[in-house]
C-alpha atoms as a PDB file:
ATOM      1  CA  UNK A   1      22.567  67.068 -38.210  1.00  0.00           C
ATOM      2  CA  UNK A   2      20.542  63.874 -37.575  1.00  0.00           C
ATOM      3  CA  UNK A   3      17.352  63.427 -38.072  1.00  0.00           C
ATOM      4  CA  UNK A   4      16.594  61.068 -35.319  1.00  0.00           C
ATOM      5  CA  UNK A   5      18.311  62.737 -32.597  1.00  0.00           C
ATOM      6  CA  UNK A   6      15.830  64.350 -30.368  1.00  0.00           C
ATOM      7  CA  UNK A   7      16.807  68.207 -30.331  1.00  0.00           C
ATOM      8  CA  UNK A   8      15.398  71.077 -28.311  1.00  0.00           C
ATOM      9  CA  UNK A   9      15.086  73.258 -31.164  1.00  0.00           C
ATOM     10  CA  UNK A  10      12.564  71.153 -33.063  1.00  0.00           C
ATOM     11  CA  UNK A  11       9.193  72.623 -33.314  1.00  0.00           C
ATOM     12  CA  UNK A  12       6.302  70.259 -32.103  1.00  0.00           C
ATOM     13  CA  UNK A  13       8.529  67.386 -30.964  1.00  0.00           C
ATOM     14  CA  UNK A  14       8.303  66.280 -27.265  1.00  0.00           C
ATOM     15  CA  UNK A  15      11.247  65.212 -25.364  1.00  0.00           C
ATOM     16  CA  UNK A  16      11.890  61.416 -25.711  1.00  0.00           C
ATOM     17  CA  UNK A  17      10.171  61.704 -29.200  1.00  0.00           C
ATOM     18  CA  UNK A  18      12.327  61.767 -32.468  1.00  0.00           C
ATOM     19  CA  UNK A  19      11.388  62.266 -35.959  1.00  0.00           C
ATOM     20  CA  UNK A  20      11.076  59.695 -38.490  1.00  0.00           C
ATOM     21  CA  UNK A  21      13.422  58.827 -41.327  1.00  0.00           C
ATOM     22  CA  UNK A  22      12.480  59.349 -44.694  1.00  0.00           C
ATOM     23  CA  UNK A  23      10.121  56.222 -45.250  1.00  0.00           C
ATOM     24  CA  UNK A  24       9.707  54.939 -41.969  1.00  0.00           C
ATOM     25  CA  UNK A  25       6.426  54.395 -40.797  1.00  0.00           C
ATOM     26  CA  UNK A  26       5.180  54.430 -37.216  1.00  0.00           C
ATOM     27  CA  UNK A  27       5.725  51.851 -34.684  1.00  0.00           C
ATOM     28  CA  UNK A  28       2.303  49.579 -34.397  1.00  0.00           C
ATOM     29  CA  UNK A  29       0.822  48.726 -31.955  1.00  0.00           C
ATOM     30  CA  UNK A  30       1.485  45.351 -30.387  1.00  0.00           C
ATOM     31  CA  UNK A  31      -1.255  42.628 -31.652  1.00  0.00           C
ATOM     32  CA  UNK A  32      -2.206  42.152 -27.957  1.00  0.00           C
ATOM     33  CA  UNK A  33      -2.914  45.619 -27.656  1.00  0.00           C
ATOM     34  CA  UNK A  34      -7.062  45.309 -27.486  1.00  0.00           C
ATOM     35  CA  UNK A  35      -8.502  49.147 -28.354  1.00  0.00           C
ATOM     36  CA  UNK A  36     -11.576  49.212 -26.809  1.00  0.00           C
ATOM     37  CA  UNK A  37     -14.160  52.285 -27.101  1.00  0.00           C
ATOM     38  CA  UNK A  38     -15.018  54.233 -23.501  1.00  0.00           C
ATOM     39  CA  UNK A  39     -18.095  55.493 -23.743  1.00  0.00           C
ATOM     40  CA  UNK A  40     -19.468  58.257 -21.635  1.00  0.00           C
ATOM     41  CA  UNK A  41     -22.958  58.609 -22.883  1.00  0.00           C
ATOM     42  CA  UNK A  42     -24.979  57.431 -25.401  1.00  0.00           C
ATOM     43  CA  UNK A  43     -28.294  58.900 -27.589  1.00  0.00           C
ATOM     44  CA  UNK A  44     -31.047  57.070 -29.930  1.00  0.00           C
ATOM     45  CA  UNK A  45     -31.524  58.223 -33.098  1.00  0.00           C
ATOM     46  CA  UNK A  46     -34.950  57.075 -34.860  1.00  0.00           C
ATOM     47  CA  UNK A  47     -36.573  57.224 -38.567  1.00  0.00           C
ATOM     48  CA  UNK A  48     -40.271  58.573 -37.708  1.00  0.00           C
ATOM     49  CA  UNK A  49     -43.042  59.682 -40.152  1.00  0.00           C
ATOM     50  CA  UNK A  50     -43.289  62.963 -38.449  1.00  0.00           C
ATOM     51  CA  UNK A  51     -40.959  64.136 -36.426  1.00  0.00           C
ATOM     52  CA  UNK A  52     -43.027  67.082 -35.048  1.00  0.00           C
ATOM     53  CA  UNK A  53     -45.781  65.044 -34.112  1.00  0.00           C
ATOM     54  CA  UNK A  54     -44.107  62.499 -32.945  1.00  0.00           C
ATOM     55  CA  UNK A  55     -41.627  64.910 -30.644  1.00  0.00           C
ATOM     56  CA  UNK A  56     -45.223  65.640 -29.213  1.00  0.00           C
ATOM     57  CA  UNK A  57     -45.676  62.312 -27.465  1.00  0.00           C
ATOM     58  CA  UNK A  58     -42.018  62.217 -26.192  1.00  0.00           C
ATOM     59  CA  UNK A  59     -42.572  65.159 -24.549  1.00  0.00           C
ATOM     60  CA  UNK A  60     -45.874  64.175 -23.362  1.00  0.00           C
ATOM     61  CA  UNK A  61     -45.145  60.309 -22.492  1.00  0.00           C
ATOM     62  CA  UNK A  62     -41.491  60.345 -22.109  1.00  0.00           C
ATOM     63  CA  UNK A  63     -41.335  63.955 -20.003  1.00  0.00           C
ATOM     64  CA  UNK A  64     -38.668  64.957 -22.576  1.00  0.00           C
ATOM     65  CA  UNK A  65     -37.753  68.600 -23.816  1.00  0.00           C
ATOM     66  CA  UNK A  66     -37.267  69.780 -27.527  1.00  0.00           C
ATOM     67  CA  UNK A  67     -33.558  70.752 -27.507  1.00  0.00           C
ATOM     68  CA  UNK A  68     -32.867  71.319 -31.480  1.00  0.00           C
ATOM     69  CA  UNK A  69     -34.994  71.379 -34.151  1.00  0.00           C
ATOM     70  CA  UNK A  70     -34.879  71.292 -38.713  1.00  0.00           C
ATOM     71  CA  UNK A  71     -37.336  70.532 -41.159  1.00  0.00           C
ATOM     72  CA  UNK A  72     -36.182  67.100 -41.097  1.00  0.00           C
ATOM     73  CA  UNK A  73     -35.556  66.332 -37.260  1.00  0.00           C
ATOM     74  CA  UNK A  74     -36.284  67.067 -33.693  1.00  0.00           C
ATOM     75  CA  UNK A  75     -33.918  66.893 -30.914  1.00  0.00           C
ATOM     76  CA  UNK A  76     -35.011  65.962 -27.408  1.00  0.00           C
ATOM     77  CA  UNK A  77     -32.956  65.708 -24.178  1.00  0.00           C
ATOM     78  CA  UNK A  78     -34.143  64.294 -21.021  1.00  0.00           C
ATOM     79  CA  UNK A  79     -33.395  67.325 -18.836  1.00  0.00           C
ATOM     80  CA  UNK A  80     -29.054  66.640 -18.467  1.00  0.00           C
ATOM     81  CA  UNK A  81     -27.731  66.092 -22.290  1.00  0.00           C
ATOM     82  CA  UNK A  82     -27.966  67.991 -25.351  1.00  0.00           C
ATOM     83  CA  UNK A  83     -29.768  65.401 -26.859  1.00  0.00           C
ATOM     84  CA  UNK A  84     -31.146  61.957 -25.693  1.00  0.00           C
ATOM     85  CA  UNK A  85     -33.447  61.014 -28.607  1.00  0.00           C
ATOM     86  CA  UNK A  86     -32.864  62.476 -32.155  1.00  0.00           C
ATOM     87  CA  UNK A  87     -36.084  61.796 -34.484  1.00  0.00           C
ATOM     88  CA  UNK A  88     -35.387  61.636 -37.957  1.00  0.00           C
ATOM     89  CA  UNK A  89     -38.333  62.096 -40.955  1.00  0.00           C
ATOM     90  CA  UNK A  90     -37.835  58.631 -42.757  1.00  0.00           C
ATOM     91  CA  UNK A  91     -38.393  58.356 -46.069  1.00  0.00           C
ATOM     92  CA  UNK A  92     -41.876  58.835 -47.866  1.00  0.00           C
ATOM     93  CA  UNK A  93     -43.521  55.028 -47.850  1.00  0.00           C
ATOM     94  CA  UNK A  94     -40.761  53.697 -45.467  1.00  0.00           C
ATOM     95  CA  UNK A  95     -42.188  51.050 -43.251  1.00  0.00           C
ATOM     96  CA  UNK A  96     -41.024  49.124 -40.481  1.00  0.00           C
ATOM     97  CA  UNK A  97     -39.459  45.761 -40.363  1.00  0.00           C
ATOM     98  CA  UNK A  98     -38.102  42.733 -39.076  1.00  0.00           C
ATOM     99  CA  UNK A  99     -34.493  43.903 -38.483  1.00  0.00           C
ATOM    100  CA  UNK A 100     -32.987  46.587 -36.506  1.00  0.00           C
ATOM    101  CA  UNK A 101     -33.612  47.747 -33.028  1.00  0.00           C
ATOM    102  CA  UNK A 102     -35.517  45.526 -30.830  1.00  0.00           C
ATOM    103  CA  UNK A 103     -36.057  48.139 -27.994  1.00  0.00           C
ATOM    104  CA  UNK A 104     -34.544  51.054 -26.090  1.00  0.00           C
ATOM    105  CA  UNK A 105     -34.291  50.289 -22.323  1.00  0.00           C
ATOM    106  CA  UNK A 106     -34.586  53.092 -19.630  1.00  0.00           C
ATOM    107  CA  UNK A 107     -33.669  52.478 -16.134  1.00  0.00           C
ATOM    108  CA  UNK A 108     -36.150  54.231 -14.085  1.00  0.00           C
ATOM    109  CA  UNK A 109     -34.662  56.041 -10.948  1.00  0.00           C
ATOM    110  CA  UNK A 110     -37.016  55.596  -7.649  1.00  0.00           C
ATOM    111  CA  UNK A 111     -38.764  52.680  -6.170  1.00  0.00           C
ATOM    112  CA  UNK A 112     -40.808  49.746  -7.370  1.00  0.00           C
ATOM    113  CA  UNK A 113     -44.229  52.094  -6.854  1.00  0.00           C
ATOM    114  CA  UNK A 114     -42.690  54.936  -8.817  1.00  0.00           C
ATOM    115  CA  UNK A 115     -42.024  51.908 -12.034  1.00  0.00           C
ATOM    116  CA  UNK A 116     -45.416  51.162 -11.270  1.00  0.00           C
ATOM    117  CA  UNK A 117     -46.954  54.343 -11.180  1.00  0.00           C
ATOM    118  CA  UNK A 118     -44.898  55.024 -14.396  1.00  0.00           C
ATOM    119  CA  UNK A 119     -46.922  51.935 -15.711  1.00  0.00           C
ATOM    120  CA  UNK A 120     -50.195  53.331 -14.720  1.00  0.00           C
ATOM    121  CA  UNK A 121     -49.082  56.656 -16.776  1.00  0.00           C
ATOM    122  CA  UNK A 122     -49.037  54.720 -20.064  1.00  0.00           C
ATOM    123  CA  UNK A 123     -51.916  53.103 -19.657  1.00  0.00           C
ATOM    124  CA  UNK A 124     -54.193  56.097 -18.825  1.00  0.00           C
ATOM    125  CA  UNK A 125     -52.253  57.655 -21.615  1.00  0.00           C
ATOM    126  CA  UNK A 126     -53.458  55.179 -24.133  1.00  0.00           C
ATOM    127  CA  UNK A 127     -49.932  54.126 -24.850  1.00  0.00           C
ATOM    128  CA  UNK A 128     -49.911  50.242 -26.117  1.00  0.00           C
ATOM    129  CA  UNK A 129     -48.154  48.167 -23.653  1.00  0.00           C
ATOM    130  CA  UNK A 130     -46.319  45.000 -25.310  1.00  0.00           C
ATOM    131  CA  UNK A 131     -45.152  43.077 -21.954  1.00  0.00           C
ATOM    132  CA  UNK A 132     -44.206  43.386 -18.113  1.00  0.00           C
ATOM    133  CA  UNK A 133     -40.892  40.913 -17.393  1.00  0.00           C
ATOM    134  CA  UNK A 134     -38.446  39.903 -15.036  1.00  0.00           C
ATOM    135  CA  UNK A 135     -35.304  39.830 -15.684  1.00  0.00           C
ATOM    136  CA  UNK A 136     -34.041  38.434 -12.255  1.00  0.00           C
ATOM    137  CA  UNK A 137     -31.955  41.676 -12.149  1.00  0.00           C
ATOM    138  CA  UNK A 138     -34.899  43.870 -12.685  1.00  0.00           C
ATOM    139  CA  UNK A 139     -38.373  44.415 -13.894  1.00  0.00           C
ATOM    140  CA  UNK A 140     -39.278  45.771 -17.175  1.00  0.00           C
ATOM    141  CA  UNK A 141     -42.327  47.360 -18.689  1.00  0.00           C
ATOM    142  CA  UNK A 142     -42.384  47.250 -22.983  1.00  0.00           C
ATOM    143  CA  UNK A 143     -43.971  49.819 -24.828  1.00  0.00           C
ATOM    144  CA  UNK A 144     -44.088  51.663 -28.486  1.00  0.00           C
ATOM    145  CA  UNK A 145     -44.397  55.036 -29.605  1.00  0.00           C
ATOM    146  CA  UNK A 146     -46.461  55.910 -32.434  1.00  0.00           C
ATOM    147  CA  UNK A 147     -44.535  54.979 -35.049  1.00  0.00           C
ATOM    148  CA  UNK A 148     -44.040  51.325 -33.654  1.00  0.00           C
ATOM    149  CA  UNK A 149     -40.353  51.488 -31.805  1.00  0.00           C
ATOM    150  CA  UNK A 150     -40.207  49.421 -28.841  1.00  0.00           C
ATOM    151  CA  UNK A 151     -38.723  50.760 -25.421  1.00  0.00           C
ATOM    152  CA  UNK A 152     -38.958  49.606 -22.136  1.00  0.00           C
ATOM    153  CA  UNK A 153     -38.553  51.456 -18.661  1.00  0.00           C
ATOM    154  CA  UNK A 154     -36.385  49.225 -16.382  1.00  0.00           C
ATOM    155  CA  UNK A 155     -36.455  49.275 -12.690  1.00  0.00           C
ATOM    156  CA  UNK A 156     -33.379  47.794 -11.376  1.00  0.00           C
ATOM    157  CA  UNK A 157     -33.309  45.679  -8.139  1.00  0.00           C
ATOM    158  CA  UNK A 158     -29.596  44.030  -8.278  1.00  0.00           C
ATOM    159  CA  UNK A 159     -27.424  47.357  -8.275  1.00  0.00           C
ATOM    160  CA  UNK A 160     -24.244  45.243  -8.166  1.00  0.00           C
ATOM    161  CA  UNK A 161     -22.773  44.955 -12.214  1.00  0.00           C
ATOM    162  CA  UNK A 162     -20.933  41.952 -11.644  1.00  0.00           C
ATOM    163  CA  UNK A 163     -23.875  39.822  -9.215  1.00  0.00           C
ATOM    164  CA  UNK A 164     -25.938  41.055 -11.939  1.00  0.00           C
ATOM    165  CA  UNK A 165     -24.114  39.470 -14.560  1.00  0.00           C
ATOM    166  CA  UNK A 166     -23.614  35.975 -12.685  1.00  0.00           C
ATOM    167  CA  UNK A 167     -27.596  36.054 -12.985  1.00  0.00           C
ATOM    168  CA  UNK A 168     -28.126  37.142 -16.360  1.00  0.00           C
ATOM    169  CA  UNK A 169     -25.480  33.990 -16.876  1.00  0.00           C
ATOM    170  CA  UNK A 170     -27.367  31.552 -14.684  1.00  0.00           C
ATOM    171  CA  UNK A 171     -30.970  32.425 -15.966  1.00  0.00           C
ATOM    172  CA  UNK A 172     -29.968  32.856 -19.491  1.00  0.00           C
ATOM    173  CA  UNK A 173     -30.787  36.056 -19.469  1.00  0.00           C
ATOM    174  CA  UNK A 174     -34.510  35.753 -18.701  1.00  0.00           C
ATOM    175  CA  UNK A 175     -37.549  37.603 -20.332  1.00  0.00           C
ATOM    176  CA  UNK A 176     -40.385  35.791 -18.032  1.00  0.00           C
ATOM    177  CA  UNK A 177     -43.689  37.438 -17.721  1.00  0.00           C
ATOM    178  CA  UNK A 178     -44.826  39.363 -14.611  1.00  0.00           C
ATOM    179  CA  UNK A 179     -47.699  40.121 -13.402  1.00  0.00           C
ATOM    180  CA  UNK A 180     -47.841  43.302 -11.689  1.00  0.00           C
ATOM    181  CA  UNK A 181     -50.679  45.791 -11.160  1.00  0.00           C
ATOM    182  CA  UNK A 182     -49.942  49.698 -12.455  1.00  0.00           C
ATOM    183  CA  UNK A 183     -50.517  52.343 -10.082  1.00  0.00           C
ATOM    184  CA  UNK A 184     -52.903  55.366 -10.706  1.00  0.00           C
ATOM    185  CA  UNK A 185     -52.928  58.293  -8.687  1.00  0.00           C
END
């Protein structure tokens, strides 16, 4: 019998597939063939002195929900995930530095008042405020957490991906300050 003819009979082959011959390796893929990674959500994970405590101000600041939690780590969602944010105990003495994550950005569903009211929140929450930008394609408010990392709530106003990307392009992609008052109900 060959080996390379497809047959009926052979368990686990599909039809149009054939086995191998002894030594032959399998057929690779073209060098034009670009594999590219779809992703279909994403989470954060973050060293933190105490993850209990700090879980605290997500769920205070942040509106999150404890999902998961160890003696080493606390998982939060936002409300639709498993898990948005995973904070991690970092080592004893570990302190932050110069390289790594610059911020987390969170688009902000609602309108311009609802960003701005979200603004108002930190600040009557005590919760240091770095910066307020625009970004031509949005506006974006820059906070920390306790233990220093930097995230920013985005409000969108140019929904369309690929306008949006023409003015990221134009403006090289701009950071410039705004000055915008924070509502406080």
């Amino acid at each position: 019998m060959n080996q390379n003819t497809h047959h009926s009979e052979t368990p686990g082959i599909d039809p149009g597939e054939r086995v191998l011959s002894e030594g032959e390796g399998p057929t690779p893929l073209s060098p034009s063939a670009e594999v590219r990674p779809r992703i279909r959500r994403t989470h954060l994970s973050l060293f933190v002195r105490d993850p209990e405590a700090s879980a605290k101000w997500y769920e205070d600041v942040l509106g999150m929900e404890v999902t998961a939690r160890g003696p080493q780590w606390v998982f939060l969602s936002f409300g639709q995930k498993h898990h948005d944010i995973a904070l991690i105990r970092a080592e004893e003495g570990s302190t932050a530095s110069g390289i790594g994550l610059q911020h987390y950005g969170l688009e902000t569903d609602g309108t311009l008042d609802d960003w701005r009211r979200l603004y108002g929140m930190l600040l009557a929450k005590g919760v240091p405020v770095v910066k307020t930008t625009d970004h031509k394609v949005g506006y974006g408010i820059y906070f920390t957490d306790p233990d220093g990392n930097r995230f920013e709530f985005f409000h969108e106003v140019v929904t369309d991906d690929e306008e949006g990307k023409r003015i990221l392009g134009a403006f090289h992609a701009p950071s410039d300050p705004l000055d915008i008052e924070p509502l406080q109900d």
